[in-house]
C-alpha atoms as a PDB file:
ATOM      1  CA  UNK A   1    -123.479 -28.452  -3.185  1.00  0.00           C
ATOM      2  CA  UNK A   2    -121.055 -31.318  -3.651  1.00  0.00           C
ATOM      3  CA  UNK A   3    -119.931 -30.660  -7.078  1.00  0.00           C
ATOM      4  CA  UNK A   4    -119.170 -27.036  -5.913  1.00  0.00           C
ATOM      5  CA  UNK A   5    -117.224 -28.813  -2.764  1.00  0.00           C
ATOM      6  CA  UNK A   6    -115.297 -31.006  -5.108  1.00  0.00           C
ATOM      7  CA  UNK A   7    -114.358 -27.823  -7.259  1.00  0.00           C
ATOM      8  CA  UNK A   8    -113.086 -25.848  -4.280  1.00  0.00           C
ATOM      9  CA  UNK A   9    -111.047 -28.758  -2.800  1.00  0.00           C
ATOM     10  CA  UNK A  10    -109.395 -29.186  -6.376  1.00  0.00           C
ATOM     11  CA  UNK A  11    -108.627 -25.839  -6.955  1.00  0.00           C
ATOM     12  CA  UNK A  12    -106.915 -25.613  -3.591  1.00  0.00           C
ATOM     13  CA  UNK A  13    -105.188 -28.719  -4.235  1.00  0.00           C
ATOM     14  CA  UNK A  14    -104.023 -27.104  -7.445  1.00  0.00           C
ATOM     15  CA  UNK A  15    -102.596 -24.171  -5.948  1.00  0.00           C
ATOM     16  CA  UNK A  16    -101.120 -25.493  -3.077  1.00  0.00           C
ATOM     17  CA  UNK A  17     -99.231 -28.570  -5.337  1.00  0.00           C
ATOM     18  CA  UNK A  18     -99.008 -27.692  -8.714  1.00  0.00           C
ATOM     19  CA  UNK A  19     -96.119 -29.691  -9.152  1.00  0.00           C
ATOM     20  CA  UNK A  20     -98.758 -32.781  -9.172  1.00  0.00           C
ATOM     21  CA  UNK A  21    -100.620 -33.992 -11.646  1.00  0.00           C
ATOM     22  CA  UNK A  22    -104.708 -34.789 -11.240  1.00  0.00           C
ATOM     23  CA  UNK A  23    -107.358 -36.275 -13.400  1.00  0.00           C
ATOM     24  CA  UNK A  24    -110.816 -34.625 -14.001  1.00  0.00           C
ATOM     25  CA  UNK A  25    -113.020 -36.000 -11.657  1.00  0.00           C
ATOM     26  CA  UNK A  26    -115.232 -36.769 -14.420  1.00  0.00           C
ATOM     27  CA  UNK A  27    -115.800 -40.607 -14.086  1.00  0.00           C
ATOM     28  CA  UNK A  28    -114.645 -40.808 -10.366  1.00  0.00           C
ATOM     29  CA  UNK A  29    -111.091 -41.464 -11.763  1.00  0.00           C
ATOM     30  CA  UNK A  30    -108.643 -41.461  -9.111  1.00  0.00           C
ATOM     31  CA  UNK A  31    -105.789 -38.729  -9.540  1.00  0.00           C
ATOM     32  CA  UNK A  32    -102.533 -39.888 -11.530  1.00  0.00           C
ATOM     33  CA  UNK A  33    -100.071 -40.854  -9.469  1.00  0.00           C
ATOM     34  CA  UNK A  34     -96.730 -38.926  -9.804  1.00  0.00           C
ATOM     35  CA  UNK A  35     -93.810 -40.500 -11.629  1.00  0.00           C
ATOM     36  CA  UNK A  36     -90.618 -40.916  -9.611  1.00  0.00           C
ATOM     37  CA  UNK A  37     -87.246 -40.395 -11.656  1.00  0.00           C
ATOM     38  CA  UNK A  38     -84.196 -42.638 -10.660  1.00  0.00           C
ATOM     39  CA  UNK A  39     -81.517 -40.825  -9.735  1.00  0.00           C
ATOM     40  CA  UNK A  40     -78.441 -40.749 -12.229  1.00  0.00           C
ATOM     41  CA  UNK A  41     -76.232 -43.439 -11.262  1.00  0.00           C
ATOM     42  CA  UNK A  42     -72.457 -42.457 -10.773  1.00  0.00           C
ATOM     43  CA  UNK A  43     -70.302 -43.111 -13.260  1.00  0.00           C
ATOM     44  CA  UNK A  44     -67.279 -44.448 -11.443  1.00  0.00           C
ATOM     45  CA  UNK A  45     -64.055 -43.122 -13.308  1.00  0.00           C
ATOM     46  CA  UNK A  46     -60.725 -45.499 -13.027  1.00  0.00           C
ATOM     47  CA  UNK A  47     -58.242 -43.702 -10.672  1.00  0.00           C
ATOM     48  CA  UNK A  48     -55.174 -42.396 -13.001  1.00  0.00           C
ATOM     49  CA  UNK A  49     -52.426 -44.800 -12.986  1.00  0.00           C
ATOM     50  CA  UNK A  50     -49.609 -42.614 -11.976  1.00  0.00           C
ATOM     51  CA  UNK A  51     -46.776 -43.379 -14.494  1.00  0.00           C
ATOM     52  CA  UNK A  52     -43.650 -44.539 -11.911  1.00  0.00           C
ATOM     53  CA  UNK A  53     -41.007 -42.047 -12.917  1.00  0.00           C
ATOM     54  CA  UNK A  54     -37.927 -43.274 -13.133  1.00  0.00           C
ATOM     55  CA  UNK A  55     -35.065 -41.423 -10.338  1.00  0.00           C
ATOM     56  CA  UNK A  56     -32.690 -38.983 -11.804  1.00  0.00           C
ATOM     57  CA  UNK A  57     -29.292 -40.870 -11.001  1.00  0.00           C
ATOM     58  CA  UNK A  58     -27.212 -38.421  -8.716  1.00  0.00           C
ATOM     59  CA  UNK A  59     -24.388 -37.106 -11.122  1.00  0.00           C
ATOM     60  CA  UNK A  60     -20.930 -37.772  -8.752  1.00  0.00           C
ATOM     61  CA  UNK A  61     -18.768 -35.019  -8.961  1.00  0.00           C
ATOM     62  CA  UNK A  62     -15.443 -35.010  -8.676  1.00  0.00           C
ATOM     63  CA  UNK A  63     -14.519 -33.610  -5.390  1.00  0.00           C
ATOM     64  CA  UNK A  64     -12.685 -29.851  -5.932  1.00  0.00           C
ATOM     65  CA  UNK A  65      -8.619 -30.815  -5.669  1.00  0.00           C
ATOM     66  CA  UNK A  66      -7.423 -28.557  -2.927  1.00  0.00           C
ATOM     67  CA  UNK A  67      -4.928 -25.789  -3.998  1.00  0.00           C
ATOM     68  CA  UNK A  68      -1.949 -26.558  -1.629  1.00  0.00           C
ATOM     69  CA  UNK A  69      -1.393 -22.680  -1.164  1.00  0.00           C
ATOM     70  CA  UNK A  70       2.174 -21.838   0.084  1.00  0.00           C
ATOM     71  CA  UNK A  71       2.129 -20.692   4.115  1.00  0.00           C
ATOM     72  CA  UNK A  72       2.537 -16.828   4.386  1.00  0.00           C
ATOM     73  CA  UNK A  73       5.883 -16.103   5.892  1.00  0.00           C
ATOM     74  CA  UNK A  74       5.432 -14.632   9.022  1.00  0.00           C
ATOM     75  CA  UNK A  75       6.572 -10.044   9.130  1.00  0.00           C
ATOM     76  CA  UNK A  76       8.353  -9.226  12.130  1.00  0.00           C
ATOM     77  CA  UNK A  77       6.607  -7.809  14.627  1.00  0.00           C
ATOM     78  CA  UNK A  78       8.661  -4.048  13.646  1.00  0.00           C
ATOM     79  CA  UNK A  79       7.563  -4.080  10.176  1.00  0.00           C
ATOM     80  CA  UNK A  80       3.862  -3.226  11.274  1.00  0.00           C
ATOM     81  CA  UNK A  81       2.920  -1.198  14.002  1.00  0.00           C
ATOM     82  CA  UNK A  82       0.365  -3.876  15.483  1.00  0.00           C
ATOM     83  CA  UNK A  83      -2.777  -3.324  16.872  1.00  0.00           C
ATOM     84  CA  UNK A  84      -3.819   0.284  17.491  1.00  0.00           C
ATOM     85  CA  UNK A  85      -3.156   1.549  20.709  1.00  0.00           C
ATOM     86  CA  UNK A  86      -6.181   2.672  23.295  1.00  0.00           C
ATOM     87  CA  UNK A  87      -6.392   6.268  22.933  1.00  0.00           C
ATOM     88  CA  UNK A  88      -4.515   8.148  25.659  1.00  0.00           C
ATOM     89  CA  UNK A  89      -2.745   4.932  26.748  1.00  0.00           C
ATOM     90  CA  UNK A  90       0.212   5.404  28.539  1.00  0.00           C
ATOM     91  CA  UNK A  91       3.889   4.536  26.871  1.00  0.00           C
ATOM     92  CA  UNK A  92       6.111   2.793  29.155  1.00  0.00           C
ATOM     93  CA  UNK A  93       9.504   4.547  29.315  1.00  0.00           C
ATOM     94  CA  UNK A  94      13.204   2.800  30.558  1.00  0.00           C
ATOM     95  CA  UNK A  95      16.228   4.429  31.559  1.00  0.00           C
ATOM     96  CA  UNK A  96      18.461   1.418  30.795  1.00  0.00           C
ATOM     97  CA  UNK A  97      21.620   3.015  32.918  1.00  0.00           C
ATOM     98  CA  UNK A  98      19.594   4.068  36.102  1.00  0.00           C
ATOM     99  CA  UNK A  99      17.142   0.942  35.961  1.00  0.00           C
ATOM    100  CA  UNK A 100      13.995   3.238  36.039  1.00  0.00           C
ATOM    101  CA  UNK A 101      10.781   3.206  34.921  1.00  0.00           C
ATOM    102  CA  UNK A 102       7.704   5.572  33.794  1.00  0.00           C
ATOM    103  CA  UNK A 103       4.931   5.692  32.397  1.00  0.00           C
ATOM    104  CA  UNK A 104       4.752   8.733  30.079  1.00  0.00           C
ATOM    105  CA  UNK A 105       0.793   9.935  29.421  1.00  0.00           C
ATOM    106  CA  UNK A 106       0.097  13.519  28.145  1.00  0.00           C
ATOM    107  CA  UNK A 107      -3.666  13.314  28.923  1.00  0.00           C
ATOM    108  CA  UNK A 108      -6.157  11.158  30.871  1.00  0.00           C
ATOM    109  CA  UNK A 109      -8.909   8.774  29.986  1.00  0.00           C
ATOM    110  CA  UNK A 110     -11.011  11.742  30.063  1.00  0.00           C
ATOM    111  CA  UNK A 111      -8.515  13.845  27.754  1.00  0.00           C
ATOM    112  CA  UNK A 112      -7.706  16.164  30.676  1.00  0.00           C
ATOM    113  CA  UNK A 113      -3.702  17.133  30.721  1.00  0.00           C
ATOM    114  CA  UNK A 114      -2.227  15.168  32.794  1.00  0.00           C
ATOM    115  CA  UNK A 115      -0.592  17.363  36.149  1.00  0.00           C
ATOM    116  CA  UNK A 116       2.840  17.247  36.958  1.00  0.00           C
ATOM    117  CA  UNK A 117       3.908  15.692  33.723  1.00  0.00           C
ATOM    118  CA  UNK A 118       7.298  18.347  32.986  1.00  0.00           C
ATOM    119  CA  UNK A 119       8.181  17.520  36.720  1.00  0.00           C
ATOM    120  CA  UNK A 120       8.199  13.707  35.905  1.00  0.00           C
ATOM    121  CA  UNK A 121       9.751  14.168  32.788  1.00  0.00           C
ATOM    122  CA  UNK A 122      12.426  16.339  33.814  1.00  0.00           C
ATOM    123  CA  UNK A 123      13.299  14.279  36.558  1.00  0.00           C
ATOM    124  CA  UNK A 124      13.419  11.235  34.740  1.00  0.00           C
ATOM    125  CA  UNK A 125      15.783  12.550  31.698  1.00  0.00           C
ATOM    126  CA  UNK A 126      17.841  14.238  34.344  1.00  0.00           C
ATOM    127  CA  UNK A 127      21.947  13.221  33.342  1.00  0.00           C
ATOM    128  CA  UNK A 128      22.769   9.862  34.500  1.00  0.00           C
ATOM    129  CA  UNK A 129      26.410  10.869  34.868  1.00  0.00           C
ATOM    130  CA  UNK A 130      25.896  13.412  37.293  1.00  0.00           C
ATOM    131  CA  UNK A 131      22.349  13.255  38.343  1.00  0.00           C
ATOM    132  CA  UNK A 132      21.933  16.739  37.499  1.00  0.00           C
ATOM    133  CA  UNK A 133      18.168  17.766  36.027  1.00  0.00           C
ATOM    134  CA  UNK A 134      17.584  20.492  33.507  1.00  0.00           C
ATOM    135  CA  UNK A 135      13.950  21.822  32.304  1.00  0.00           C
ATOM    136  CA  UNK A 136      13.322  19.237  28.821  1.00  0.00           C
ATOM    137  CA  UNK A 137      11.881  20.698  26.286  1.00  0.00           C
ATOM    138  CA  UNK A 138       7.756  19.720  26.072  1.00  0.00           C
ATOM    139  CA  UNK A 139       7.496  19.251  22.703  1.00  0.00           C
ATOM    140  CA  UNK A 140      10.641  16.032  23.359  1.00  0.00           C
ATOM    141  CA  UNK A 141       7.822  14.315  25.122  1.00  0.00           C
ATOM    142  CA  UNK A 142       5.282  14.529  22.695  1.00  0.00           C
ATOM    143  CA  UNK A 143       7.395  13.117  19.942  1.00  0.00           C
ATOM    144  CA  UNK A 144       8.972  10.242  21.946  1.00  0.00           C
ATOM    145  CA  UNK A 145       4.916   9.933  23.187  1.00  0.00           C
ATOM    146  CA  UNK A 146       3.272   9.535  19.581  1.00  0.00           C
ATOM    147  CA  UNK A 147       6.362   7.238  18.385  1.00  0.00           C
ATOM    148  CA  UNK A 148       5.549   4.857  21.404  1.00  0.00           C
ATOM    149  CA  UNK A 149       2.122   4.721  20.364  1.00  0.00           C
ATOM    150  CA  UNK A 150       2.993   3.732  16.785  1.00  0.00           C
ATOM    151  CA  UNK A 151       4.167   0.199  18.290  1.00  0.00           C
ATOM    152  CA  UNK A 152       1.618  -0.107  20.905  1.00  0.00           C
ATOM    153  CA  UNK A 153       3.121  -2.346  23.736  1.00  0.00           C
ATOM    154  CA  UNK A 154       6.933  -1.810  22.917  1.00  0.00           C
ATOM    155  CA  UNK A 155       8.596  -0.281  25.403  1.00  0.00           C
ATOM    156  CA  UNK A 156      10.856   2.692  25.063  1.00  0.00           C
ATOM    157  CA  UNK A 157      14.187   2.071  25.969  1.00  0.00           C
ATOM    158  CA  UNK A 158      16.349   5.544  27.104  1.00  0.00           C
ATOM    159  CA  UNK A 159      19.858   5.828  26.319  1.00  0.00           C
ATOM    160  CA  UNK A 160      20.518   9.543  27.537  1.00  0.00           C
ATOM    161  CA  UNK A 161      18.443  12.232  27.837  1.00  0.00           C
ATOM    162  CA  UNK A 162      19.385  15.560  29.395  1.00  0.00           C
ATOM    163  CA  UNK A 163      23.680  15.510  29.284  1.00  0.00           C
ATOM    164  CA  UNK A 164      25.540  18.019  31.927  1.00  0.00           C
ATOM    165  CA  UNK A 165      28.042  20.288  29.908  1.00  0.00           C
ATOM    166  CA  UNK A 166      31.047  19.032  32.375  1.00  0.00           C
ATOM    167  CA  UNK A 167      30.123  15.281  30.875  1.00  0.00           C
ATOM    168  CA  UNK A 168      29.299  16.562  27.077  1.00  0.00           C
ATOM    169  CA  UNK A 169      31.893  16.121  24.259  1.00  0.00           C
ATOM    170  CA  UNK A 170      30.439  18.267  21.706  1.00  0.00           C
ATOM    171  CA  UNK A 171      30.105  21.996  22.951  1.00  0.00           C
ATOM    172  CA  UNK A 172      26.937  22.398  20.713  1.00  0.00           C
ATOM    173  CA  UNK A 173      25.003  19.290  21.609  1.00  0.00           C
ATOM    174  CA  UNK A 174      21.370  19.869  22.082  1.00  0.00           C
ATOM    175  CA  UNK A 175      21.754  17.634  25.106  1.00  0.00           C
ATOM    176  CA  UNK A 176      23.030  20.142  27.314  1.00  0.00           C
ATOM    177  CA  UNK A 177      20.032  22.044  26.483  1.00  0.00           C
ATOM    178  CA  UNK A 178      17.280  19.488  27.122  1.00  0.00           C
ATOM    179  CA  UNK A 179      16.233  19.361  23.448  1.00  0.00           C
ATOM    180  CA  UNK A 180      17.595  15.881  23.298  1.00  0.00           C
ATOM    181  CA  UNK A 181      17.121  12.008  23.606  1.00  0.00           C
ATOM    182  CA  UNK A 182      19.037   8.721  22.527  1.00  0.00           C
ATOM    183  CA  UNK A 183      16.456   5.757  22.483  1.00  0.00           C
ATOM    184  CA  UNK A 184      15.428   2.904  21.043  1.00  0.00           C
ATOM    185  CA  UNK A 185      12.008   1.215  20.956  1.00  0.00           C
ATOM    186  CA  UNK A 186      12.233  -2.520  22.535  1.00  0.00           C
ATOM    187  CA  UNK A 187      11.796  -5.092  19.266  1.00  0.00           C
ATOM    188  CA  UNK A 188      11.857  -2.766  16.680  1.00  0.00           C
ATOM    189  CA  UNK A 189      15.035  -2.761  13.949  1.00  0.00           C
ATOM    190  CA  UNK A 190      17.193   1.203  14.773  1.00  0.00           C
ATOM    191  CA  UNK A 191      16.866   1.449  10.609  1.00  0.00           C
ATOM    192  CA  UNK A 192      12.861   1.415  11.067  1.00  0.00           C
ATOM    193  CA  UNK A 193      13.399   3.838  13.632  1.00  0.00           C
ATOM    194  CA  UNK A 194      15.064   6.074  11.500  1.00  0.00           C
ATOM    195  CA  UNK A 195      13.128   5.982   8.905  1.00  0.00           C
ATOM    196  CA  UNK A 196       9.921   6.529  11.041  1.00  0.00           C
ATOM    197  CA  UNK A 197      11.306   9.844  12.787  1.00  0.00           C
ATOM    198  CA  UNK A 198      12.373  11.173   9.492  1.00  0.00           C
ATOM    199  CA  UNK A 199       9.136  10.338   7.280  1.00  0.00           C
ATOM    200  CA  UNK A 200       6.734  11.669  10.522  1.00  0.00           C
ATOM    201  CA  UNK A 201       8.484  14.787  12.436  1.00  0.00           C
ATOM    202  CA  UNK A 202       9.476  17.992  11.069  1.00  0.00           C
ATOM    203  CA  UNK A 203      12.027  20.598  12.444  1.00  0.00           C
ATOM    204  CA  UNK A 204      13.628  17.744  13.977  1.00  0.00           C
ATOM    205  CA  UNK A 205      17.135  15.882  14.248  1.00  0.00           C
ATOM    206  CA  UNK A 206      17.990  12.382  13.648  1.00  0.00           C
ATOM    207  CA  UNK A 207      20.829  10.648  14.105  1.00  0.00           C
ATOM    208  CA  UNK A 208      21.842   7.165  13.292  1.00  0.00           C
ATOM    209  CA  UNK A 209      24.089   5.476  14.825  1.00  0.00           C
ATOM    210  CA  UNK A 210      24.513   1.674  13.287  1.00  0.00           C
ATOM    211  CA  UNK A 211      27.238   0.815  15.380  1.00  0.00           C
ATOM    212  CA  UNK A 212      25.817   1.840  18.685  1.00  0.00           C
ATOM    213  CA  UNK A 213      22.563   0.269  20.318  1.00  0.00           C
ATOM    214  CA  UNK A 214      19.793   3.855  19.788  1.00  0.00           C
ATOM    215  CA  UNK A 215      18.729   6.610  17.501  1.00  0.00           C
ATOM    216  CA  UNK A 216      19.098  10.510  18.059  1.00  0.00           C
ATOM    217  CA  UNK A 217      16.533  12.465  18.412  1.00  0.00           C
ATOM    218  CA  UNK A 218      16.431  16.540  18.837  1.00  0.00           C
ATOM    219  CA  UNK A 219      13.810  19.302  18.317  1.00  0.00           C
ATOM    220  CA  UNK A 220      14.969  22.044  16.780  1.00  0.00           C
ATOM    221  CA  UNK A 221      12.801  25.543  15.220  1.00  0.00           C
ATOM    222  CA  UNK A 222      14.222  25.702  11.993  1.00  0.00           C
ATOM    223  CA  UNK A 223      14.554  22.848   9.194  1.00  0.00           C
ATOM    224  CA  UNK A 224      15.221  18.974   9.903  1.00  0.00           C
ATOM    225  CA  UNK A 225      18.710  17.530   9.357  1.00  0.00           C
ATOM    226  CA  UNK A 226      20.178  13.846   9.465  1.00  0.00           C
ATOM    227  CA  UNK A 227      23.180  12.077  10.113  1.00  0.00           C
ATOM    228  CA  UNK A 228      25.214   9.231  10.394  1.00  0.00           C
ATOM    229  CA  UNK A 229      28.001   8.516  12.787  1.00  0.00           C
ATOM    230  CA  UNK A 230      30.206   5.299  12.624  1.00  0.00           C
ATOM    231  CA  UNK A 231      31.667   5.545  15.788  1.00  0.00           C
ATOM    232  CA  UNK A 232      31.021   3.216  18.619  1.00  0.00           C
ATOM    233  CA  UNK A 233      30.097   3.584  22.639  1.00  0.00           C
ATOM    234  CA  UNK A 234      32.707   6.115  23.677  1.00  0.00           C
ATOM    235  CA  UNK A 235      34.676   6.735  20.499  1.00  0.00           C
ATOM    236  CA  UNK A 236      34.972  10.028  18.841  1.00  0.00           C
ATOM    237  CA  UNK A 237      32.505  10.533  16.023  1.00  0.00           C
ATOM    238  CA  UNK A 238      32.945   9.259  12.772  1.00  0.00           C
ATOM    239  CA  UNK A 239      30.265  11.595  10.673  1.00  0.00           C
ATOM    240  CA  UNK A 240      29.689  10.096   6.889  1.00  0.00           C
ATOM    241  CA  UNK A 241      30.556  12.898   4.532  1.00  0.00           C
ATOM    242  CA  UNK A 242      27.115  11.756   2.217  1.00  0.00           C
ATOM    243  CA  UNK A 243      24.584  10.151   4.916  1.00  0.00           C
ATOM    244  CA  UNK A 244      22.006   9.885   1.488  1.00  0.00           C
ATOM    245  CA  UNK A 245      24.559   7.894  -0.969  1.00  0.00           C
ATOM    246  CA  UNK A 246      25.140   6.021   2.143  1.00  0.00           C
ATOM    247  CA  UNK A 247      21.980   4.649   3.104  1.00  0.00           C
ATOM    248  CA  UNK A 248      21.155   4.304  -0.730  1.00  0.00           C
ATOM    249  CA  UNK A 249      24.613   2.047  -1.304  1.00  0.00           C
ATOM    250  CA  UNK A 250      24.102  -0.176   1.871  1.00  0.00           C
ATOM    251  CA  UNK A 251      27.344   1.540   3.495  1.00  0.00           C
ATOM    252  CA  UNK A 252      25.402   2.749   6.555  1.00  0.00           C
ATOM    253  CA  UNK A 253      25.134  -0.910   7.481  1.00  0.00           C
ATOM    254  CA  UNK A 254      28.367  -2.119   6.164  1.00  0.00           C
ATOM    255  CA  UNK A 255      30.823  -0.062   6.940  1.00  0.00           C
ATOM    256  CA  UNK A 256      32.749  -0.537  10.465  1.00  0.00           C
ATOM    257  CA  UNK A 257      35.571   2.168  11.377  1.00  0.00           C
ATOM    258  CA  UNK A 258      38.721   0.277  11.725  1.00  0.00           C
ATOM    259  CA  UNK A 259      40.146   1.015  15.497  1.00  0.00           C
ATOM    260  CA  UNK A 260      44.189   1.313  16.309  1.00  0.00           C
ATOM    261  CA  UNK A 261      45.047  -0.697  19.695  1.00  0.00           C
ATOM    262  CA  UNK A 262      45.976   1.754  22.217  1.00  0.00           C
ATOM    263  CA  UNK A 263      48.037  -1.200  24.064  1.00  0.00           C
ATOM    264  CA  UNK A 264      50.022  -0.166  20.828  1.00  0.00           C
ATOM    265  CA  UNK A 265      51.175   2.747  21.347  1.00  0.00           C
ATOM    266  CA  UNK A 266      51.631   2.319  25.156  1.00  0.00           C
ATOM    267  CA  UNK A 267      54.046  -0.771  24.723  1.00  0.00           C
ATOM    268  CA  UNK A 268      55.977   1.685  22.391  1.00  0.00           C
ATOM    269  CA  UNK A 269      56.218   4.024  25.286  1.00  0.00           C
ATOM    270  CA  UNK A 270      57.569   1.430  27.579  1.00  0.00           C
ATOM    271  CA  UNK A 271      60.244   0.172  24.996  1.00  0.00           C
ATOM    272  CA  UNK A 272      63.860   1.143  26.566  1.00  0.00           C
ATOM    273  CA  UNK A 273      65.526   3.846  24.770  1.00  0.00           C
ATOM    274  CA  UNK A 274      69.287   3.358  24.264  1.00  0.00           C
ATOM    275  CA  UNK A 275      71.063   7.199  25.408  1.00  0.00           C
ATOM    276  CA  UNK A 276      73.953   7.747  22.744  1.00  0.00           C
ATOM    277  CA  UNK A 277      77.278   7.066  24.237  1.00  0.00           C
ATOM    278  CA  UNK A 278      80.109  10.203  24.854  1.00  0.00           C
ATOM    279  CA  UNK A 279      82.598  10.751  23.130  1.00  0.00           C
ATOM    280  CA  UNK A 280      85.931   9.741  24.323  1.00  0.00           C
ATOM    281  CA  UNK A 281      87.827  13.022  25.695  1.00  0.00           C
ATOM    282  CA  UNK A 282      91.278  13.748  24.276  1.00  0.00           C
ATOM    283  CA  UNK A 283      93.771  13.254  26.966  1.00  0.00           C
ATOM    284  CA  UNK A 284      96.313  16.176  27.280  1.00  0.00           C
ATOM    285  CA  UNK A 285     100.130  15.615  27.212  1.00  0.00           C
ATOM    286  CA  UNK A 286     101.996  16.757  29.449  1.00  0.00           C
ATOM    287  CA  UNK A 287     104.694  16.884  27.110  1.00  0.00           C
ATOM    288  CA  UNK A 288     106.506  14.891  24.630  1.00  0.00           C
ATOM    289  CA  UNK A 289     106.053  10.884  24.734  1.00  0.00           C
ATOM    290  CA  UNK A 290     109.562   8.716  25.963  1.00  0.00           C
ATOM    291  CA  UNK A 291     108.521   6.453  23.451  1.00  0.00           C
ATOM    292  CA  UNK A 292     107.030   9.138  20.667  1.00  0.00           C
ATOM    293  CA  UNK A 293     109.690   9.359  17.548  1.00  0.00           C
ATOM    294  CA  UNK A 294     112.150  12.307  17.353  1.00  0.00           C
ATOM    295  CA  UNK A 295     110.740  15.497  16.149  1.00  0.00           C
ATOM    296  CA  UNK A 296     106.958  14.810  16.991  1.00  0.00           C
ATOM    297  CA  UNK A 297     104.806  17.543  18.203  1.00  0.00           C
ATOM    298  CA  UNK A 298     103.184  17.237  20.881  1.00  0.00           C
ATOM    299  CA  UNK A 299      98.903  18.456  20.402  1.00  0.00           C
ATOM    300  CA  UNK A 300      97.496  21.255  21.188  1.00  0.00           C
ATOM    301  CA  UNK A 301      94.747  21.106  23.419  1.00  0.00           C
END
């Protein structure tokens, strides 16, 4: 019975640790006793010297020479039309003989006409000589509207607009029929002017006047026409017989009517005349002289 325990403890010893070795028990020999394996020891590698590198010297560049660019001249202000005006802004309009203002607006900040607008306008262009008004033509305002818009925040500056036919020189001026308006527009050149009307309205009439302070400006239903006139404030007009060649030669601008002194003529009035002298009146003899020689007739009256 104890060899068969001895078997059973073994073989249950051998299947629960087969990982250890035993002896037979033949003998009483004590089981071998399992060899322990030292671990591997580390091998402890040098740290890499890191190889100092050496600093990339900075490369000093030359520092860029400024261009010295030339300061841009400064364009008059009536070269460009400036900022762009606020749509429906109003243009401020000046009647530079009655010292009156208005502001001229076709439509409102909600593009709704604007109500009362012919009254206003009528009244305003009414003839400063008389103070007489006349229904202006519509179309008048719109022009003189979109040209103040073109130099936003330049005033308009009103020479004549509607002109009473008791005041008007020329029997066909468009003035007398409120198609009309003499103006200039406050810091811009009259030649700008000009050129502006021409080059942007059609069926229109423009005048220039170089030696008078505003440009002429008419609607009309048939074709555009142009014109110069040399003569000043008040003088009779002076029309150039070739207003293209002029403008093209620099005469426009050059040429200056040459004006005959009145006083002139009025110191020639005043002069003294001297009245011709009569003739001395034959005297009638009575009859023959004491003193006349013998034989002498006497004359016959």
């Amino acid at each position: 019975m104890s060899m068969l325990a001895v078997r059973i403890v073994l073989i249950a010893s051998f299947a629960l640790a087969p990982a250890v070795a035993w002896a037979t028990p033949t003998g009483g020999a004590e089981p071998a006793t399992p060899v322990a394996s030292k671990p591997a020891t580390p091998v402890a590698s040098k740290p890499a010297t890191p190889v100092a590198s050496k600093p990339a010297m900075p490369v000093a560049s030359k520092p860029a020479t400024p261009v010295a660019s030339k300061p841009a001249t400064p364009k008059p202000a009536s070269k460009k039309a400036g900022k762009k005006a606020a749509k429906n802004a109003p243009v401020i309009l000046y009647a530079v003989n009655r010292k009156e203002t208005m502001s001229l607006r076709l439509r409102d900040s909600e593009g709704r006409p604007v109500k009362g607008l012919q009254r206003r306008f009528d009244r305003f262009l009414r003839c400063h000589h008389t103070n007489t008004q006349h229904p202006m033509n519509i179309r008048l305002a719109r022009l003189i509207y979109q040209t103040g818009h073109h130099w936003p925040g330049h005033r308009i500056d009103v020479v004549s607009g509607y002109r009473n036919p008791s005041v008007a020189k020329n029997p066909h001026s468009p003035h007398m029929k409120g198609l009309a308006c003499d103006f200039h527009v406050e810091g811009v050149q009259n030649t700008e002017l000009r050129d502006y009307l021409r080059r942007t309205f059609t069926k229109v009439g423009v005048g220039y006047y170089p030696n008078s302070s505003f440009v002429h400006l008419d609607v009309r239903k048939d074709r555009s026409a142009f014109w110069i006139d040399y003569s000043g404030p008040g003088d009779r007009a002076v029309y150039s017989e070739n207003p293209s060649d002029d403008l093209r030669t620099g005469r426009a601008e050059a040429y200056h009517p040459t004006k005959i002194d009145e006083s002139w003529v009025d110191e020639e009035a005043k002069e003294p005349k001297e009245e011709p002298k009569p003739e001395p009146k034959a005297e009638l003899a009575k009859g023959p002289s004491e003193n006349a020689p013998h034989g002498a007739e006497t004359p016959t009256p």
